[in-house]
C-alpha atoms as a PDB file:
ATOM      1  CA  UNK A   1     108.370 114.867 113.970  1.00  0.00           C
ATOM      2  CA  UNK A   2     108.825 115.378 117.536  1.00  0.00           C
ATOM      3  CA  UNK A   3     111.344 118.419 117.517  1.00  0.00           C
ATOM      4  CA  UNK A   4     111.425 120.478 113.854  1.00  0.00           C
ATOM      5  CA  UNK A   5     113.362 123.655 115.472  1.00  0.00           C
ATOM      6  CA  UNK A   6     117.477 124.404 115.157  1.00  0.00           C
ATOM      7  CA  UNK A   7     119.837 126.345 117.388  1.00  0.00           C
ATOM      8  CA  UNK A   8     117.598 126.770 120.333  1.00  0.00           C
ATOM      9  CA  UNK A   9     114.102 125.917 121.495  1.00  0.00           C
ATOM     10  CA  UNK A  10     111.176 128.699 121.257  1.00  0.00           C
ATOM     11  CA  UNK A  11     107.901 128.693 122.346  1.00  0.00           C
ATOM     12  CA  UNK A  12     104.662 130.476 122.655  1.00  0.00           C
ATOM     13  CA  UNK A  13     101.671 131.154 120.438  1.00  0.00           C
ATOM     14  CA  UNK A  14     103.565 131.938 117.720  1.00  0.00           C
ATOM     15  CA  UNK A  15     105.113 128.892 116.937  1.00  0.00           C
ATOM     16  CA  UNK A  16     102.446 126.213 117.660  1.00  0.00           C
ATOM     17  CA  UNK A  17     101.797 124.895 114.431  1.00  0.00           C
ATOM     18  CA  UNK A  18     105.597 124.113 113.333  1.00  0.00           C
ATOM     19  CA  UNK A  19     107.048 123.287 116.893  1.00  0.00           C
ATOM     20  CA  UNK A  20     109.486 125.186 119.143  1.00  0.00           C
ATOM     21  CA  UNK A  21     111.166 121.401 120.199  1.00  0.00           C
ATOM     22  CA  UNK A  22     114.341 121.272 118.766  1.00  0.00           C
ATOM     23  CA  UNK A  23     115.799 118.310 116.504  1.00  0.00           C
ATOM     24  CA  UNK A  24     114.102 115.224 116.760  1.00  0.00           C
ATOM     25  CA  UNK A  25     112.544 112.476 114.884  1.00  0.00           C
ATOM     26  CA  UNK A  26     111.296 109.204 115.652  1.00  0.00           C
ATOM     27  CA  UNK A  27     111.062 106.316 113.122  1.00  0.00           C
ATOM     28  CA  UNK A  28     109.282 103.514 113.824  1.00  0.00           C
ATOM     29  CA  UNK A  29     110.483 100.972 111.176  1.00  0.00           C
ATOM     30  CA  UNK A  30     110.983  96.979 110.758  1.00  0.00           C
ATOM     31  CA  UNK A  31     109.338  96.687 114.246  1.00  0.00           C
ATOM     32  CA  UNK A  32     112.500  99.087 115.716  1.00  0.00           C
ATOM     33  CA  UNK A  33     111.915 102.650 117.732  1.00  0.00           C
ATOM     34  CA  UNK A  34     114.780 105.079 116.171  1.00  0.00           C
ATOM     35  CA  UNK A  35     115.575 108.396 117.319  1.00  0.00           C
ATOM     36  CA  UNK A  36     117.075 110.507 115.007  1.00  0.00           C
ATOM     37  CA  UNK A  37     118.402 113.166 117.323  1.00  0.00           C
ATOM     38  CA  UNK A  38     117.913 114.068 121.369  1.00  0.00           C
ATOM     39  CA  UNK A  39     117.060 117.750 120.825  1.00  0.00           C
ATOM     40  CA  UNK A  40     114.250 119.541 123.087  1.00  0.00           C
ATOM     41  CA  UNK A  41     111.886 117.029 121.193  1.00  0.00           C
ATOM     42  CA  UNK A  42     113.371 113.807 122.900  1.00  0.00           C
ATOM     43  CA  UNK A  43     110.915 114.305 125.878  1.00  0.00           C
ATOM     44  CA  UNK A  44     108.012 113.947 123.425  1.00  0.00           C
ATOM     45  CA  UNK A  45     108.678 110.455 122.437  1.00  0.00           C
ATOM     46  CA  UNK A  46     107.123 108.660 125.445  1.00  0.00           C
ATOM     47  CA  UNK A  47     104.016 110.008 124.597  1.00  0.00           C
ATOM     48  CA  UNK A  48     104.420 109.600 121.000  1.00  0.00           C
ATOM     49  CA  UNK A  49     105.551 105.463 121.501  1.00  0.00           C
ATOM     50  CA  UNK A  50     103.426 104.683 124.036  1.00  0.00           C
ATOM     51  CA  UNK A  51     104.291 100.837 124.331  1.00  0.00           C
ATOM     52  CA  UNK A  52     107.897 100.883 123.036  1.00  0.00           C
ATOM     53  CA  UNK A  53     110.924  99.483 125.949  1.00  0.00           C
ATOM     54  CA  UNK A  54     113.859  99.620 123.222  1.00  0.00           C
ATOM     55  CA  UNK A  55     114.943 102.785 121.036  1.00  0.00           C
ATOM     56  CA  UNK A  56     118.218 103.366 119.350  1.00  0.00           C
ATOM     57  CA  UNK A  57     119.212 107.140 119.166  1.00  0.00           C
ATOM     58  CA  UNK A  58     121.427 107.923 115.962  1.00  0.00           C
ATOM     59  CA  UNK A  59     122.943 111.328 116.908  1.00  0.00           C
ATOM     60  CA  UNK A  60     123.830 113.341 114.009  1.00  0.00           C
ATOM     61  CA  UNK A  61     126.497 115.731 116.189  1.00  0.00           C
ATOM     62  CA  UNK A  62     126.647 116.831 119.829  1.00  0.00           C
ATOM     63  CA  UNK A  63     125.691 120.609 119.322  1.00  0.00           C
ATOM     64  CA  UNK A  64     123.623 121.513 122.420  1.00  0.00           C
ATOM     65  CA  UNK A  65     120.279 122.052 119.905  1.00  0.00           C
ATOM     66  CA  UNK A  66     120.630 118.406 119.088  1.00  0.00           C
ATOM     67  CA  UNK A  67     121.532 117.244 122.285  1.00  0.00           C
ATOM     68  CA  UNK A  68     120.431 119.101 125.023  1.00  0.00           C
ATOM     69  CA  UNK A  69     116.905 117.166 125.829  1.00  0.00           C
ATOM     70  CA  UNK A  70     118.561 113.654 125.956  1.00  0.00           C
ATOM     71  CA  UNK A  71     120.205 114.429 129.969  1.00  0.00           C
ATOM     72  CA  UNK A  72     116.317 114.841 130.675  1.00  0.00           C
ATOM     73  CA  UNK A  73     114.879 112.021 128.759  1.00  0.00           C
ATOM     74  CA  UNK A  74     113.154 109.921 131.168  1.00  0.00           C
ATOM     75  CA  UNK A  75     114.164 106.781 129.766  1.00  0.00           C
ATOM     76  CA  UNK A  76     117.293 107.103 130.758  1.00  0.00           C
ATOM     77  CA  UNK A  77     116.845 106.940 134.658  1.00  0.00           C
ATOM     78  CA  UNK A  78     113.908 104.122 134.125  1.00  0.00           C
ATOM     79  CA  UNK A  79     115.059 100.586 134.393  1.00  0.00           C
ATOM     80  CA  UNK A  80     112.833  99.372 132.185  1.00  0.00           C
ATOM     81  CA  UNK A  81     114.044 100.671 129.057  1.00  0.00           C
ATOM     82  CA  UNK A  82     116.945  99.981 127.260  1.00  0.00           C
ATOM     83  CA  UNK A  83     118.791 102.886 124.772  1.00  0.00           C
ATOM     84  CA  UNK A  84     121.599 102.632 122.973  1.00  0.00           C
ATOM     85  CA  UNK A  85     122.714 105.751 121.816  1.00  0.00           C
ATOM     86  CA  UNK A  86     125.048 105.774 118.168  1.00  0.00           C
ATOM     87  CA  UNK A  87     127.598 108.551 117.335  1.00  0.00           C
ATOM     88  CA  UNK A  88     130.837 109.526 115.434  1.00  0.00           C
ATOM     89  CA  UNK A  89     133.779 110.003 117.171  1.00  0.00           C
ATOM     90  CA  UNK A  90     134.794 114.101 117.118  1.00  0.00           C
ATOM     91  CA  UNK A  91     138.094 115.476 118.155  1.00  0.00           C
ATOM     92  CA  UNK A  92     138.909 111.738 119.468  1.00  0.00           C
ATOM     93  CA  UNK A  93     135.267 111.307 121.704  1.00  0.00           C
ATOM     94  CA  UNK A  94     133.233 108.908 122.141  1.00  0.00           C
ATOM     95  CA  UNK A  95     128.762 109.212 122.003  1.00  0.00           C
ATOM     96  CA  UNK A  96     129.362 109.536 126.117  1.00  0.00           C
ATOM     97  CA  UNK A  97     132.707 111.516 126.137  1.00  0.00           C
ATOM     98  CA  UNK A  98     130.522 114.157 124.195  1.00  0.00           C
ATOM     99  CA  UNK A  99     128.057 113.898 126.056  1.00  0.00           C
ATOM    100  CA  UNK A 100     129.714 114.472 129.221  1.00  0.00           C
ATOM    101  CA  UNK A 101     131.207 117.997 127.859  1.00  0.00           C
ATOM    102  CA  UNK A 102     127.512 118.901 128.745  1.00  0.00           C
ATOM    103  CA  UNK A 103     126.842 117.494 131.652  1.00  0.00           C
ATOM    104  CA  UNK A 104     129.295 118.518 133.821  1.00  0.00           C
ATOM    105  CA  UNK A 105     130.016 121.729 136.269  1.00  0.00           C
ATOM    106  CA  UNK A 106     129.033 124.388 135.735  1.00  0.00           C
ATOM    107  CA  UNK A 107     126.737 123.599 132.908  1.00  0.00           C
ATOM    108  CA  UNK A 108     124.803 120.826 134.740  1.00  0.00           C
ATOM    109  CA  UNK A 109     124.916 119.036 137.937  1.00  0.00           C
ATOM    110  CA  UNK A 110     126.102 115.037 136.744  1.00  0.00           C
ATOM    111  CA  UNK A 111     127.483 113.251 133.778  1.00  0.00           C
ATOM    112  CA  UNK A 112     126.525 110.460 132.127  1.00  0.00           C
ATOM    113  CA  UNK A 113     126.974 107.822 134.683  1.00  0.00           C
ATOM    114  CA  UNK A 114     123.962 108.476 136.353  1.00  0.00           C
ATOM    115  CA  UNK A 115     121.879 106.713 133.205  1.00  0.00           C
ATOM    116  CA  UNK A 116     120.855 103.680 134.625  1.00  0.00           C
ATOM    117  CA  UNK A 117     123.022 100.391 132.861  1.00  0.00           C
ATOM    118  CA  UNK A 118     120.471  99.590 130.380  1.00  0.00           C
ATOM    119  CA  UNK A 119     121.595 103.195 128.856  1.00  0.00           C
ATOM    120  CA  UNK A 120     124.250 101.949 126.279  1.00  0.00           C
ATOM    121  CA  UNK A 121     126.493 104.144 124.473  1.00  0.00           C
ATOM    122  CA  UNK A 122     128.527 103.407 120.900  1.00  0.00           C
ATOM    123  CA  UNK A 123     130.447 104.400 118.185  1.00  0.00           C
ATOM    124  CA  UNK A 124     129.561 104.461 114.446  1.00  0.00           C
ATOM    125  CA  UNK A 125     130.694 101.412 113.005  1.00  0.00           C
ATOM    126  CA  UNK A 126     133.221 102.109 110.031  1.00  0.00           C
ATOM    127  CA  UNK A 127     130.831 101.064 107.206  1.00  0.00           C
ATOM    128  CA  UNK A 128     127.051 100.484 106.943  1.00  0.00           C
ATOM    129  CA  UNK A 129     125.811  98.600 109.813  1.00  0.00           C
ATOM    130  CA  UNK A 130     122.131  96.984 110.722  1.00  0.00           C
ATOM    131  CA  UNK A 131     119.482  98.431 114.132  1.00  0.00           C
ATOM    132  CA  UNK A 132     117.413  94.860 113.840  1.00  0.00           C
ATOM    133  CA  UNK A 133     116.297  94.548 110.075  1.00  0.00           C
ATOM    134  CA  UNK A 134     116.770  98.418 109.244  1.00  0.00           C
ATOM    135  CA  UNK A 135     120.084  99.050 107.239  1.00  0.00           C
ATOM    136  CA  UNK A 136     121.723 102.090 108.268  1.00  0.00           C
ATOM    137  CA  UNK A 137     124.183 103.739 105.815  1.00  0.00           C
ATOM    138  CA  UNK A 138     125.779 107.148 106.806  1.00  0.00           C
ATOM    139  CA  UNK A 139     127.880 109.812 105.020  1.00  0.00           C
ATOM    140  CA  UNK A 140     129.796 112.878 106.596  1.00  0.00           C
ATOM    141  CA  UNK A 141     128.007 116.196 105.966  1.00  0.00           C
ATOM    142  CA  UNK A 142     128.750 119.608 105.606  1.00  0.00           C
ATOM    143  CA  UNK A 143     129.079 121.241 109.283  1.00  0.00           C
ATOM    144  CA  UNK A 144     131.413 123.179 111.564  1.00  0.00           C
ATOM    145  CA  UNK A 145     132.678 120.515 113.584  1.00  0.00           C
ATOM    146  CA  UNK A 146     131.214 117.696 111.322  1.00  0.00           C
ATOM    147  CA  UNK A 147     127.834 116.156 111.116  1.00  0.00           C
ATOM    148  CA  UNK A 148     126.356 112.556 110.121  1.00  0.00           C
ATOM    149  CA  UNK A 149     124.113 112.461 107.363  1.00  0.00           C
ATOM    150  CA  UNK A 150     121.619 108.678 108.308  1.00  0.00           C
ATOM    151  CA  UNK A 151     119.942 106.947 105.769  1.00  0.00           C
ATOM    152  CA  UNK A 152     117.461 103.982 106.827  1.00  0.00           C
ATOM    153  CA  UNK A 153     116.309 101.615 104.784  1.00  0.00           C
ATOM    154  CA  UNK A 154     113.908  98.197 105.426  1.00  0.00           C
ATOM    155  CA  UNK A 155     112.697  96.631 102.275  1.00  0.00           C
ATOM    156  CA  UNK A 156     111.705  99.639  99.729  1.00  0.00           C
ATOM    157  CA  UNK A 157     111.391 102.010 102.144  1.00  0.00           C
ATOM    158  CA  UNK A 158     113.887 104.670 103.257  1.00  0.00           C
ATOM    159  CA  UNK A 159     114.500 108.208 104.694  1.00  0.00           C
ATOM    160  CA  UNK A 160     117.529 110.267 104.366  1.00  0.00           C
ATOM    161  CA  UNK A 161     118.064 112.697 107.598  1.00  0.00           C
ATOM    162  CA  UNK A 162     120.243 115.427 106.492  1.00  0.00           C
ATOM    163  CA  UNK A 163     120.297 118.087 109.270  1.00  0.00           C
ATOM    164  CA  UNK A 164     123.181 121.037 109.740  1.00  0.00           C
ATOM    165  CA  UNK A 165     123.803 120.645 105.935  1.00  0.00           C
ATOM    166  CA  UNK A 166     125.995 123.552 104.179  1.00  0.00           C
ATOM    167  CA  UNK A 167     124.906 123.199 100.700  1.00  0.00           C
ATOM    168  CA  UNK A 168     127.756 125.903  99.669  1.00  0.00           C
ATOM    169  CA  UNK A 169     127.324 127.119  95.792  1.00  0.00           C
ATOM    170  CA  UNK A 170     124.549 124.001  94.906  1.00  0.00           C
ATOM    171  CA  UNK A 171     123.158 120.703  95.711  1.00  0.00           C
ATOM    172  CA  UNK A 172     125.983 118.814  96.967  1.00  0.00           C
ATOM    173  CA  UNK A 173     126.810 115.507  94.504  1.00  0.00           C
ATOM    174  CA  UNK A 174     127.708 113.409  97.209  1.00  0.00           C
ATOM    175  CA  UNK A 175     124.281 113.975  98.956  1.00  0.00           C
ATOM    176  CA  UNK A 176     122.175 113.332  95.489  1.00  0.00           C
ATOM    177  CA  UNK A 177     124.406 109.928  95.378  1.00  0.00           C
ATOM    178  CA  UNK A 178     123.445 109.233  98.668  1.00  0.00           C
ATOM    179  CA  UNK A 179     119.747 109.625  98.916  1.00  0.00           C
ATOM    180  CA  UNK A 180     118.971 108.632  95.827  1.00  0.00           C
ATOM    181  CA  UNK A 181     115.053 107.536  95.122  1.00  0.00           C
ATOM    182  CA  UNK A 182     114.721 108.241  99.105  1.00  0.00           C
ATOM    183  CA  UNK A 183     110.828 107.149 100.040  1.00  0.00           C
ATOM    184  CA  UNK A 184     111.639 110.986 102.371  1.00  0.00           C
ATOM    185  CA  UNK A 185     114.103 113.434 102.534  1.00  0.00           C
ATOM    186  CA  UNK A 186     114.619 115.393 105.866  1.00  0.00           C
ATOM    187  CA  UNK A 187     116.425 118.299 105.142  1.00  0.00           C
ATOM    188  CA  UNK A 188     118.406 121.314 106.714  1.00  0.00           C
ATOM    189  CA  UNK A 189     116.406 124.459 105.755  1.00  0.00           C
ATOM    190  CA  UNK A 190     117.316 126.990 107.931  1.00  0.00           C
ATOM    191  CA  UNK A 191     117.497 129.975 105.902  1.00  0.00           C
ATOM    192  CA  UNK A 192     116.089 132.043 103.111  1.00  0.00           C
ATOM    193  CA  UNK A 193     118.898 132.549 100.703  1.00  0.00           C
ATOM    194  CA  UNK A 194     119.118 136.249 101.924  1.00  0.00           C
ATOM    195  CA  UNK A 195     119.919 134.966 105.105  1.00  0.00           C
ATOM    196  CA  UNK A 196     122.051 132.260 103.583  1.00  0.00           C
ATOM    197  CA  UNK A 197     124.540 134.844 101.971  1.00  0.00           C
ATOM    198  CA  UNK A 198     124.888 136.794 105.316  1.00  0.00           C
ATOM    199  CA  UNK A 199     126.142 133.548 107.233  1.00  0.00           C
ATOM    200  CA  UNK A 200     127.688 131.535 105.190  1.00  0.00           C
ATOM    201  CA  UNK A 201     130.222 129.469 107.310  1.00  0.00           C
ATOM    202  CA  UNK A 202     127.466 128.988 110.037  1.00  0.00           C
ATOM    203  CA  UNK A 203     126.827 125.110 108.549  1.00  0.00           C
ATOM    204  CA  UNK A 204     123.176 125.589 107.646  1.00  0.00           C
ATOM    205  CA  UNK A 205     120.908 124.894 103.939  1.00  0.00           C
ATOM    206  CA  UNK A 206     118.153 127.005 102.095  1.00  0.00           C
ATOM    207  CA  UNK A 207     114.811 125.468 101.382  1.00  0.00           C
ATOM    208  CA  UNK A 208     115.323 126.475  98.163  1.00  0.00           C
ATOM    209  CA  UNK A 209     118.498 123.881  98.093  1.00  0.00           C
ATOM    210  CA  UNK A 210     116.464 121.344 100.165  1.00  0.00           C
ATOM    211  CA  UNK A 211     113.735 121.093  97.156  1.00  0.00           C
ATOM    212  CA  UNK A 212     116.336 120.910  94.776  1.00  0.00           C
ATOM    213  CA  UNK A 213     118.462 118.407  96.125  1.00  0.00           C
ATOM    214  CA  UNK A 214     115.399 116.005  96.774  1.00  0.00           C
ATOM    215  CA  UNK A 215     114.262 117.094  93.012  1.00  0.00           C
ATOM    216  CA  UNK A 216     117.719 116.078  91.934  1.00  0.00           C
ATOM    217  CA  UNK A 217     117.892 112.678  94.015  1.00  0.00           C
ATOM    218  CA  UNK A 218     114.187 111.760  92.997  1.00  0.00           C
ATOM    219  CA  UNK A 219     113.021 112.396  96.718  1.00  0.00           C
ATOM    220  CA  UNK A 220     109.192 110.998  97.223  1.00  0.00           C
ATOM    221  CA  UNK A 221     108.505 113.302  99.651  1.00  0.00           C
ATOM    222  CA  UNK A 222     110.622 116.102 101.120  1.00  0.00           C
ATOM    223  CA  UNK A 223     110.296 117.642 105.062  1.00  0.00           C
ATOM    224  CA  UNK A 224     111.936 121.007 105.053  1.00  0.00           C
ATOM    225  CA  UNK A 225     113.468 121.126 108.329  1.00  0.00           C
ATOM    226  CA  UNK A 226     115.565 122.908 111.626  1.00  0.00           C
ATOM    227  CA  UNK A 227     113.456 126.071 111.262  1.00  0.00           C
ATOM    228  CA  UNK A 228     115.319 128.727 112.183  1.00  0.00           C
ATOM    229  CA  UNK A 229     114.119 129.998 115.758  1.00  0.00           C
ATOM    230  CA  UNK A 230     112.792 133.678 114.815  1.00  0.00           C
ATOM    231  CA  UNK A 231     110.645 131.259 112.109  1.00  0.00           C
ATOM    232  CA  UNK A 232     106.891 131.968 113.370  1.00  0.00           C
ATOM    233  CA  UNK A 233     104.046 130.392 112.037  1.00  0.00           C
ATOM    234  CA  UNK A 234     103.242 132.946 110.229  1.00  0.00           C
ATOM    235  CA  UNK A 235     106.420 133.467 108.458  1.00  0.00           C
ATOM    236  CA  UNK A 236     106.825 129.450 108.003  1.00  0.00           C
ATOM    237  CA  UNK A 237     103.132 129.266 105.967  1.00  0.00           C
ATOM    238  CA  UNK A 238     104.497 132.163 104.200  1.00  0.00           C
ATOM    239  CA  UNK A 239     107.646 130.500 103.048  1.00  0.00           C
ATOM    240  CA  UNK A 240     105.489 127.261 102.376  1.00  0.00           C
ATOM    241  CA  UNK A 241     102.960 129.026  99.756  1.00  0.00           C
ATOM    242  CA  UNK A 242     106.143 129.280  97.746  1.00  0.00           C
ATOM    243  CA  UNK A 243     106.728 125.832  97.556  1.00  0.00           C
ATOM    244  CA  UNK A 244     103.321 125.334  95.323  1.00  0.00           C
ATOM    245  CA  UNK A 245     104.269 123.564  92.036  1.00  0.00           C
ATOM    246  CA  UNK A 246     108.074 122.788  93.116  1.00  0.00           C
ATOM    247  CA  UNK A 247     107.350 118.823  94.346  1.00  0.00           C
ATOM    248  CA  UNK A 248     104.553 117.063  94.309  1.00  0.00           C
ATOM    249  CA  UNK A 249     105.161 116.589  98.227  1.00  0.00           C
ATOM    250  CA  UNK A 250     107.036 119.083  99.831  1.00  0.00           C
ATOM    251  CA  UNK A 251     106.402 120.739 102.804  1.00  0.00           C
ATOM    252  CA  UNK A 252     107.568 122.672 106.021  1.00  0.00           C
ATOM    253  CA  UNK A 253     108.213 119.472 108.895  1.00  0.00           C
ATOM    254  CA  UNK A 254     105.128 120.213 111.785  1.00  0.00           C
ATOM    255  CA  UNK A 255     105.122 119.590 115.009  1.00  0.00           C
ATOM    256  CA  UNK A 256     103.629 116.398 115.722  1.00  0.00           C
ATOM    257  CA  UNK A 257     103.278 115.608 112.142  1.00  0.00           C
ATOM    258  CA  UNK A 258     103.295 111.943 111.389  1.00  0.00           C
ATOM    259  CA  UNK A 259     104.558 110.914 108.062  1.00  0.00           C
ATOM    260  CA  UNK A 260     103.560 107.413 106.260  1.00  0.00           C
ATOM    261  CA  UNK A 261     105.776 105.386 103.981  1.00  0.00           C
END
């Protein structure tokens, strides 16, 4: 989990533990590097794959928390990688075209082009499609402006990413279809339900639905996830004491935390 945090990045003393790096997650899977996401976190991942030349980044949706750390990656201005970068076409753009809404005057000084040519970027395919031996399958989710919900699979294993989720009145069918006997389930959990009733509309989950909708889809393990910025660590362990007894392996997503399948 290299970036746990949604809307904007935070930092300081007070968020340490669960991360102030916005959404990011790296899989390493079938011998493949995938990024889930090029949030805040995305300049983490050198670090984190020390030895990797090749990652795929599956973006989810070009909201600036999701996408703001990829124009700063350094992979992308070093030769001797090699990205390509997956994403649904919104409002008729391409992975680059929404990228470039970004980086551009006055919100940043170049587009796109500068990536060097081993930078690569692509649409979704229309139907399930393969990143080496990993089988990607991907449903639309629940978000202003849309949202892809990515679910990996090699062999027996697989994780469902399911960030900027509306769950609306209860766990959404088509999601419990879709990540059915996941090996994890990353999931939207943004608000209390408090909070969820005074922003409803805003395209964000409960923890409360995230347990329930891994409970529902038989979920091995469940990451709670895109804590909401005013989240402190003090709050979050808070919040996770009340997950005792709900799922056998459930828990608040950490910064840094490393999570094997």
């Amino acid at each position: 989990m290299l970036g746990t945090r949604g809307s904007v990045a935070v930092h300081g003393d007070a968020f340490q533990v669960y991360g102030g790096a916005t959404s990011c997650v790296l899989v390493e899977m079938g011998g493949e590097h995938i990024l889930l996401d090029g949030g805040t976190g995305i300049l983490s991942v050198q670090a984190a794959a020390k030895y990797a030349r090749h990652f795929t980044l599956l973006l989810s949706h070009a909201h600036t928390d999701h996408l703001l750390g990829l124009p700063m990656f350094p992979a992308v201005f070093d030769p001797s990688y090699t990205l390509d970068i997956y994403a649904a076409r919104r409002q008729g753009l391409g992975a680059k075209e929404q990228l470039a809404l970004l980086m551009r005057p006055p919100l940043w000084p170049c587009g796109p082009d500068v990536f060097h040519k081993g930078v690569h970027f692509m649409d979704l395919p229309r139907d399930v499609f393969n990143i080496g031996p990993v089988r990607v399958d991907f449903m639309e989710g629940n978000h202003p402006g849309g949202c892809t919900v990515f679910r990996l699979t090699y062999k027996k294993t697989s994780i469902v990413y399911c960030t900027d989720f509306e769950h609306g009145d209860g766990p959404s069918r088509r999601l419990v279809n879709f990540a059915r006997d996941c090996s994890l389930l990353i999931y939207d959990a943004q608000y209390t339900q408090a909070e969820y009733l005074e922003r409803r509309g805003f395209g964000h989950s409960t923890w409360r639905a995230g347990v329930e909708a891994g409970r529902r889809c038989g979920a091995k393990r469940i990451r709670l996830f895109h804590h909401d910025p005013s989240r402190t660590d003090e709050k979050l362990a808070r919040l996770e004491n009340a997950l005792e007894d709900t799922h056998p392996d459930c828990s608040f997503a950490r910064n840094g935390e490393e999570v094997f399948l």
